[in-house]
C-alpha atoms as a PDB file:
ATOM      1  CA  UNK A   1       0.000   0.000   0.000  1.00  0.00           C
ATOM      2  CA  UNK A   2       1.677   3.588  -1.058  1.00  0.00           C
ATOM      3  CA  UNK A   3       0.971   6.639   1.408  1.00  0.00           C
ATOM      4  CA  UNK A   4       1.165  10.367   0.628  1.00  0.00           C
ATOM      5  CA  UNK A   5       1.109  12.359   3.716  1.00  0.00           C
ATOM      6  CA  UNK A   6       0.906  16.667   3.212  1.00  0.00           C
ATOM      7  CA  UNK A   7      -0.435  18.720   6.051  1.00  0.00           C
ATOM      8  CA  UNK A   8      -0.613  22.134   6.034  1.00  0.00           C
ATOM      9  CA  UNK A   9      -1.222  23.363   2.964  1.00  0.00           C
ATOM     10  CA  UNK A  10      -3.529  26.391   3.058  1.00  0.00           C
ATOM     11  CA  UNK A  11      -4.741  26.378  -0.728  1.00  0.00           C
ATOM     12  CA  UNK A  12      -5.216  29.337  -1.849  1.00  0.00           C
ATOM     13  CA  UNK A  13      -3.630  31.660   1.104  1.00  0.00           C
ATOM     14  CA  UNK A  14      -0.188  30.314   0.616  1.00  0.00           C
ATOM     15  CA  UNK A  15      -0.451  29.024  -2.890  1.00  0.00           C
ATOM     16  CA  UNK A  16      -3.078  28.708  -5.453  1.00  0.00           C
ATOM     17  CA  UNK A  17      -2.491  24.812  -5.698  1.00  0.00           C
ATOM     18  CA  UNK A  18      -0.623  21.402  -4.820  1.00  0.00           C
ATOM     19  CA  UNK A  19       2.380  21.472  -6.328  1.00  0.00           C
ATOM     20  CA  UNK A  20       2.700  19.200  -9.993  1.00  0.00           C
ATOM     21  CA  UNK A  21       4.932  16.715  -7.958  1.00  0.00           C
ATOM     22  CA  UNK A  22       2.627  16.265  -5.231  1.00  0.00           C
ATOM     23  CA  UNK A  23      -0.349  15.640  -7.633  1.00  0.00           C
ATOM     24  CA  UNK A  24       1.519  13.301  -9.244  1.00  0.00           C
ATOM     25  CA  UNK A  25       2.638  11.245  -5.770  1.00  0.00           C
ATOM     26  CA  UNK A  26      -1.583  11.702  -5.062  1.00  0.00           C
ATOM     27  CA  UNK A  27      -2.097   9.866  -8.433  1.00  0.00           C
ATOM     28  CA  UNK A  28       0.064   7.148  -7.507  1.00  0.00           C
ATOM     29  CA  UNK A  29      -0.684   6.644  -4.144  1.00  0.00           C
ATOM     30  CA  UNK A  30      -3.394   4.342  -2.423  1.00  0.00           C
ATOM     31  CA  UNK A  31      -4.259   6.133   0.398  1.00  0.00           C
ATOM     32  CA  UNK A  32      -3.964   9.711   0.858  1.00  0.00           C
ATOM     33  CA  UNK A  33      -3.588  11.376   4.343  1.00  0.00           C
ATOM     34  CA  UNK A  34      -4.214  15.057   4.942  1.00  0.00           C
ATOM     35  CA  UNK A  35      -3.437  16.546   8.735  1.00  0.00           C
ATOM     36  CA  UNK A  36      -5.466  19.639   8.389  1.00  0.00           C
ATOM     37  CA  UNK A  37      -5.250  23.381   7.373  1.00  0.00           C
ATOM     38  CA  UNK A  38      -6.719  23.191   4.076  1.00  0.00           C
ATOM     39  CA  UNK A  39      -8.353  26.714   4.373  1.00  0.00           C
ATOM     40  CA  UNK A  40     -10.879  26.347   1.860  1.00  0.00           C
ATOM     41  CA  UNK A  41     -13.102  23.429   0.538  1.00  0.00           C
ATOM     42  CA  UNK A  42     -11.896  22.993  -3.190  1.00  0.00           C
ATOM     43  CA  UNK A  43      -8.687  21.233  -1.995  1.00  0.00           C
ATOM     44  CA  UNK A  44     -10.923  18.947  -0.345  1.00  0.00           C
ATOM     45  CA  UNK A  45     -13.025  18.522  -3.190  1.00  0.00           C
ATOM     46  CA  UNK A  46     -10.206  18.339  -5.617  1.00  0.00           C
ATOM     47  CA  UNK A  47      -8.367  15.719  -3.454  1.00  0.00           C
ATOM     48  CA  UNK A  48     -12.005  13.555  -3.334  1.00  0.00           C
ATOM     49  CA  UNK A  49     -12.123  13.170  -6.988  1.00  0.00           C
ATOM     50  CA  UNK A  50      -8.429  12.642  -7.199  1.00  0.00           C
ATOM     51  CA  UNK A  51      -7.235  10.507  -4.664  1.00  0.00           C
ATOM     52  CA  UNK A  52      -7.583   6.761  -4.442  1.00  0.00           C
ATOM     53  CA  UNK A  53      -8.978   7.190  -0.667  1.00  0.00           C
ATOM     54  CA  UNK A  54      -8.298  10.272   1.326  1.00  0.00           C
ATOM     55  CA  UNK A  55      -7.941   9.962   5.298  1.00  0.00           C
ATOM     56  CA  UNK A  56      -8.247  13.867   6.549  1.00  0.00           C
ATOM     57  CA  UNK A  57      -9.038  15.753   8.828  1.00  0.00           C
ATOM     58  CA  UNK A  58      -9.201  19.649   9.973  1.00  0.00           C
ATOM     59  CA  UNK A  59      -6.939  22.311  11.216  1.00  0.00           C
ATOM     60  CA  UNK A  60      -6.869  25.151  13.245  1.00  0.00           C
ATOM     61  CA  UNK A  61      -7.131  27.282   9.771  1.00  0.00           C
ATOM     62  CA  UNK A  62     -10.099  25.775   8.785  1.00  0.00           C
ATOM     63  CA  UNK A  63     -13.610  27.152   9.210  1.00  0.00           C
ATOM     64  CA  UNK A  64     -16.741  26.034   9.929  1.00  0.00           C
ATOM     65  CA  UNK A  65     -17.651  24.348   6.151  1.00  0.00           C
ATOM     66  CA  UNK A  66     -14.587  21.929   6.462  1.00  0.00           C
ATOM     67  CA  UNK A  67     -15.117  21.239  10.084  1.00  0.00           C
ATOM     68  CA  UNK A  68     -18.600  20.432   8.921  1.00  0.00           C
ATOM     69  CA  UNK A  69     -16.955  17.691   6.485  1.00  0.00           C
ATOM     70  CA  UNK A  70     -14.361  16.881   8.566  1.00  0.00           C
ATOM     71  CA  UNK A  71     -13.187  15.379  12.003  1.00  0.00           C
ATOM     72  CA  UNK A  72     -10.874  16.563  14.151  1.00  0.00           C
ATOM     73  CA  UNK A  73      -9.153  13.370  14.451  1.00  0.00           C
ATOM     74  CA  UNK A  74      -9.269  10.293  12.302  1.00  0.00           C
ATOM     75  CA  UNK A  75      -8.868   6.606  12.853  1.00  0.00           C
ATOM     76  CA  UNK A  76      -7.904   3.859  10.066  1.00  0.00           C
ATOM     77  CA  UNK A  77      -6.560   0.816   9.778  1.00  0.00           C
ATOM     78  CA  UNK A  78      -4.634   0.375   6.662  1.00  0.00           C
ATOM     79  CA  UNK A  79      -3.003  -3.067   5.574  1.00  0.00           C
ATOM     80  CA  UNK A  80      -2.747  -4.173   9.406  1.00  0.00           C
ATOM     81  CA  UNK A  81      -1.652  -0.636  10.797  1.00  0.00           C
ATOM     82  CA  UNK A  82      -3.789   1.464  13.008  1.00  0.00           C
ATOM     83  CA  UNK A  83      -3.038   5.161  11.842  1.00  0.00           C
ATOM     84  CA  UNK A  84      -4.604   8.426  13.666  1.00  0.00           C
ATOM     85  CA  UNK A  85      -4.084  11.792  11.761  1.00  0.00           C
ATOM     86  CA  UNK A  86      -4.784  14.893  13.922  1.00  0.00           C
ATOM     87  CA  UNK A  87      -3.612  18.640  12.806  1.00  0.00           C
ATOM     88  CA  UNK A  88      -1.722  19.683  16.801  1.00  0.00           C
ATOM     89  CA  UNK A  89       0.373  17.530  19.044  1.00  0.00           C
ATOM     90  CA  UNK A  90       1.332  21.027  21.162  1.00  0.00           C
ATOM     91  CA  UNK A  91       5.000  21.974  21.663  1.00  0.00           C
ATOM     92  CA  UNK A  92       7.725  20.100  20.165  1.00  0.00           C
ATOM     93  CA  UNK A  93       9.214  19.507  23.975  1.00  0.00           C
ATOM     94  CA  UNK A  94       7.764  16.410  25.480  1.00  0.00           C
ATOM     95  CA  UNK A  95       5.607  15.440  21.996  1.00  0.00           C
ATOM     96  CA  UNK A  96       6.532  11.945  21.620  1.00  0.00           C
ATOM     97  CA  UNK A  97       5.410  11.272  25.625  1.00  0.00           C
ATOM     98  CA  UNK A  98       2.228  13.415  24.966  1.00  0.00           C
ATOM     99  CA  UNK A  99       1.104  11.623  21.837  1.00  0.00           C
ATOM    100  CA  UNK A 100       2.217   8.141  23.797  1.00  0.00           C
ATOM    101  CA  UNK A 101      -0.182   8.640  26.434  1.00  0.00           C
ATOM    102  CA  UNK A 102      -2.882  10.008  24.057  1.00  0.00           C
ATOM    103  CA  UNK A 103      -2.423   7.574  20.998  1.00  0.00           C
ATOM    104  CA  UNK A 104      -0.329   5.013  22.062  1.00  0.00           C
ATOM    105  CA  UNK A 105      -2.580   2.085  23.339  1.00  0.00           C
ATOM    106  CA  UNK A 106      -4.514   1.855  20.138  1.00  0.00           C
ATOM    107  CA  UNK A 107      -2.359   3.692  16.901  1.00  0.00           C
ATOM    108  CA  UNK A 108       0.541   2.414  15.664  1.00  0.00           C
ATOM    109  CA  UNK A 109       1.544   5.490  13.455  1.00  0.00           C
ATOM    110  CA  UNK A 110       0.362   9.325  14.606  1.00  0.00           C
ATOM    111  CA  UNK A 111       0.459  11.872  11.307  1.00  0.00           C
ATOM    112  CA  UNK A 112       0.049  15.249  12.718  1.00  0.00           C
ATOM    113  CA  UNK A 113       0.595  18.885  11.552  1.00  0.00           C
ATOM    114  CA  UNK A 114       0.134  22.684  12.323  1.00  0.00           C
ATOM    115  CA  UNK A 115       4.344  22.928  12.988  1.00  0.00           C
ATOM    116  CA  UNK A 116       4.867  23.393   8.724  1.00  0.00           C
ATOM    117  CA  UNK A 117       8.235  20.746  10.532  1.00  0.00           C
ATOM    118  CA  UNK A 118       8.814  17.530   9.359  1.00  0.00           C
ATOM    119  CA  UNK A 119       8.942  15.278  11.699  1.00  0.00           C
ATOM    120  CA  UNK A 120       9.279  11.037  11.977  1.00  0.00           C
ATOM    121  CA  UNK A 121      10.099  10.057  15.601  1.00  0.00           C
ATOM    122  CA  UNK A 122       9.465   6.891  17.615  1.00  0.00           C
ATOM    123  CA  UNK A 123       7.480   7.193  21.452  1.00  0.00           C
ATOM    124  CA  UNK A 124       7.950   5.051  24.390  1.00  0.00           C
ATOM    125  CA  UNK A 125       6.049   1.805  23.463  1.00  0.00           C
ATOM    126  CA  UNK A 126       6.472   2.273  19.691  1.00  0.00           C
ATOM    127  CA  UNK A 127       4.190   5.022  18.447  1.00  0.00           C
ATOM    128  CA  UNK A 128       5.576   6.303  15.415  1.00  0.00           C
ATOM    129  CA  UNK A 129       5.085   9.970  14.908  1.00  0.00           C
ATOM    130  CA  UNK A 130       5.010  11.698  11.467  1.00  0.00           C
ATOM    131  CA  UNK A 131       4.584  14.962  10.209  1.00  0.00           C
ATOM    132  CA  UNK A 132       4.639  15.911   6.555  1.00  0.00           C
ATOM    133  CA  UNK A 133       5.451  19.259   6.926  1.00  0.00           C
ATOM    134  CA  UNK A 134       4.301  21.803   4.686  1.00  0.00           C
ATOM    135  CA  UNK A 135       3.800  21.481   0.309  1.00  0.00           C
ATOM    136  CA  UNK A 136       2.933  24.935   0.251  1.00  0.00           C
ATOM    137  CA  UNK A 137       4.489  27.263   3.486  1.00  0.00           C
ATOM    138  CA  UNK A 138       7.908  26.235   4.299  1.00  0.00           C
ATOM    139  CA  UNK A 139       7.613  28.738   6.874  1.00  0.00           C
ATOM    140  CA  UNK A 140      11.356  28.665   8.418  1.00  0.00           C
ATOM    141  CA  UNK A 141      12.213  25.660   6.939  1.00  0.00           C
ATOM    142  CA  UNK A 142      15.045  25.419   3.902  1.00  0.00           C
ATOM    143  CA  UNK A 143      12.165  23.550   1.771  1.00  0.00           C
ATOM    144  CA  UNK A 144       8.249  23.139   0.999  1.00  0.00           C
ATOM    145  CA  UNK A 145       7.707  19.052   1.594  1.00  0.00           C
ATOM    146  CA  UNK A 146       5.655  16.171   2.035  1.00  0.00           C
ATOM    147  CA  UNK A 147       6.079  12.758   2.681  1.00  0.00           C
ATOM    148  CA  UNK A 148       5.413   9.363   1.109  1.00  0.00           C
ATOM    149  CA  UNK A 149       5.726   5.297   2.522  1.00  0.00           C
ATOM    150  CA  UNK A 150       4.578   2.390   2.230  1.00  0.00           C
ATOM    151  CA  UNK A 151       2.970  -0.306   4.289  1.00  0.00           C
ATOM    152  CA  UNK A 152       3.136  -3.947   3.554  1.00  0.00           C
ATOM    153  CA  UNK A 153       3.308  -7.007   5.692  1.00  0.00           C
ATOM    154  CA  UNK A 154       1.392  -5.148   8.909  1.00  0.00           C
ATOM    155  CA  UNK A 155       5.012  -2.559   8.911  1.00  0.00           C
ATOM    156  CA  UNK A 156       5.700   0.860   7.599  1.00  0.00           C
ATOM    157  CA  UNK A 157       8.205   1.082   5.289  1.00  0.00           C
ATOM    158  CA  UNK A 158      10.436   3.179   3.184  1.00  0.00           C
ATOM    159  CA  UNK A 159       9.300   7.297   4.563  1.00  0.00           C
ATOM    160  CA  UNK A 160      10.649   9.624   2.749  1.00  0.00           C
ATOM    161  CA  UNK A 161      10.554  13.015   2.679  1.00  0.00           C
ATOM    162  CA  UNK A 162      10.151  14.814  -0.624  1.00  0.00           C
ATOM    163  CA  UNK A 163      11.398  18.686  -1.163  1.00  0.00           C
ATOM    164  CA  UNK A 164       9.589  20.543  -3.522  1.00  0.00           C
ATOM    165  CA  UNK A 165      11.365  23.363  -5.664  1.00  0.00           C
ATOM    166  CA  UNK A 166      10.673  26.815  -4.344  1.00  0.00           C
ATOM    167  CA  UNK A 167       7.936  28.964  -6.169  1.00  0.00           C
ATOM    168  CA  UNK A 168       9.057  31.512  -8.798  1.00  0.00           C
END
């Protein structure tokens, strides 16, 4: 099973769409997993028609019509894996521990957003914690990214994080 992750990407305040790249990794991917701050509903829409299945959820950006549509966390199992996507873990300090006692009895991997910082870490107990960071707002960060893996056999495999030229 192929995973896109992306978070963050506040279509049309940051940028008027996904990136070419990314739409292509969407079009390839089974599952695609969205952490929130979309800022408006044709992303949502777009990413509906597009993707293969979309897990999603909302963001503190996001106003009442996406709420509407979408929760603000989501649980899936996907080829034996028990994934929850939720847009803030809270401060960097202390995350892993946080999202351990939070997520840890029943996920397996924790996609989050909101800190436009990538992110893969492993909790106490095993939770693996991913975020995409931004496709759209690098904010501070040297690059614009997302992230793609791939589950088989019940593990997560090959993450890796994608840079995405900067805008002209």
């Amino acid at each position: 099973m192929r995973l896109v992750l992306m978070a963050d990407t506040h279509v049309p305040k940051r940028a008027r769409d996904l990136p070419p790249q990314l739409w292509a990794a969407v079009d390839e991917a089974d599952v695609v997993v969205h952490a929130g701050d979309w800022v408006e509903e044709p992303l949502l829409d777009a990413l509906v028609a597009r993707a293969a299945r979309l897990v999603a959820v909302h963001g503190n950006n996001d106003g009442p019509e996406l709420r509407a549509r979408l929760p603000e966390v989501a649980r899936v199992e996907l080829a034996g894996l028990r994934v929850a996507v939720v847009h803030e873990t809270g401060p960097a300090g202390g995350r892993e521990r946080r999202c351990a006692a939070r997520f840890g009895d029943d996920v397996d991997i924790l996609v989050f957003g909101h800190s436009h910082i990538p992110w893969d870490s492993v909790a106490p107990g095993g939770l693996r914690l991913l975020n995409p960071g931004s496709p759209t707002d690098r904010r501070r960060q040297p690059y614009a990214t997302y992230l793609t893996a791939r589950i088989s056999d019940g593990r997560l495999h090959d993450v890796a994080l994608h840079t995405l030229p900067r805008r002209t």
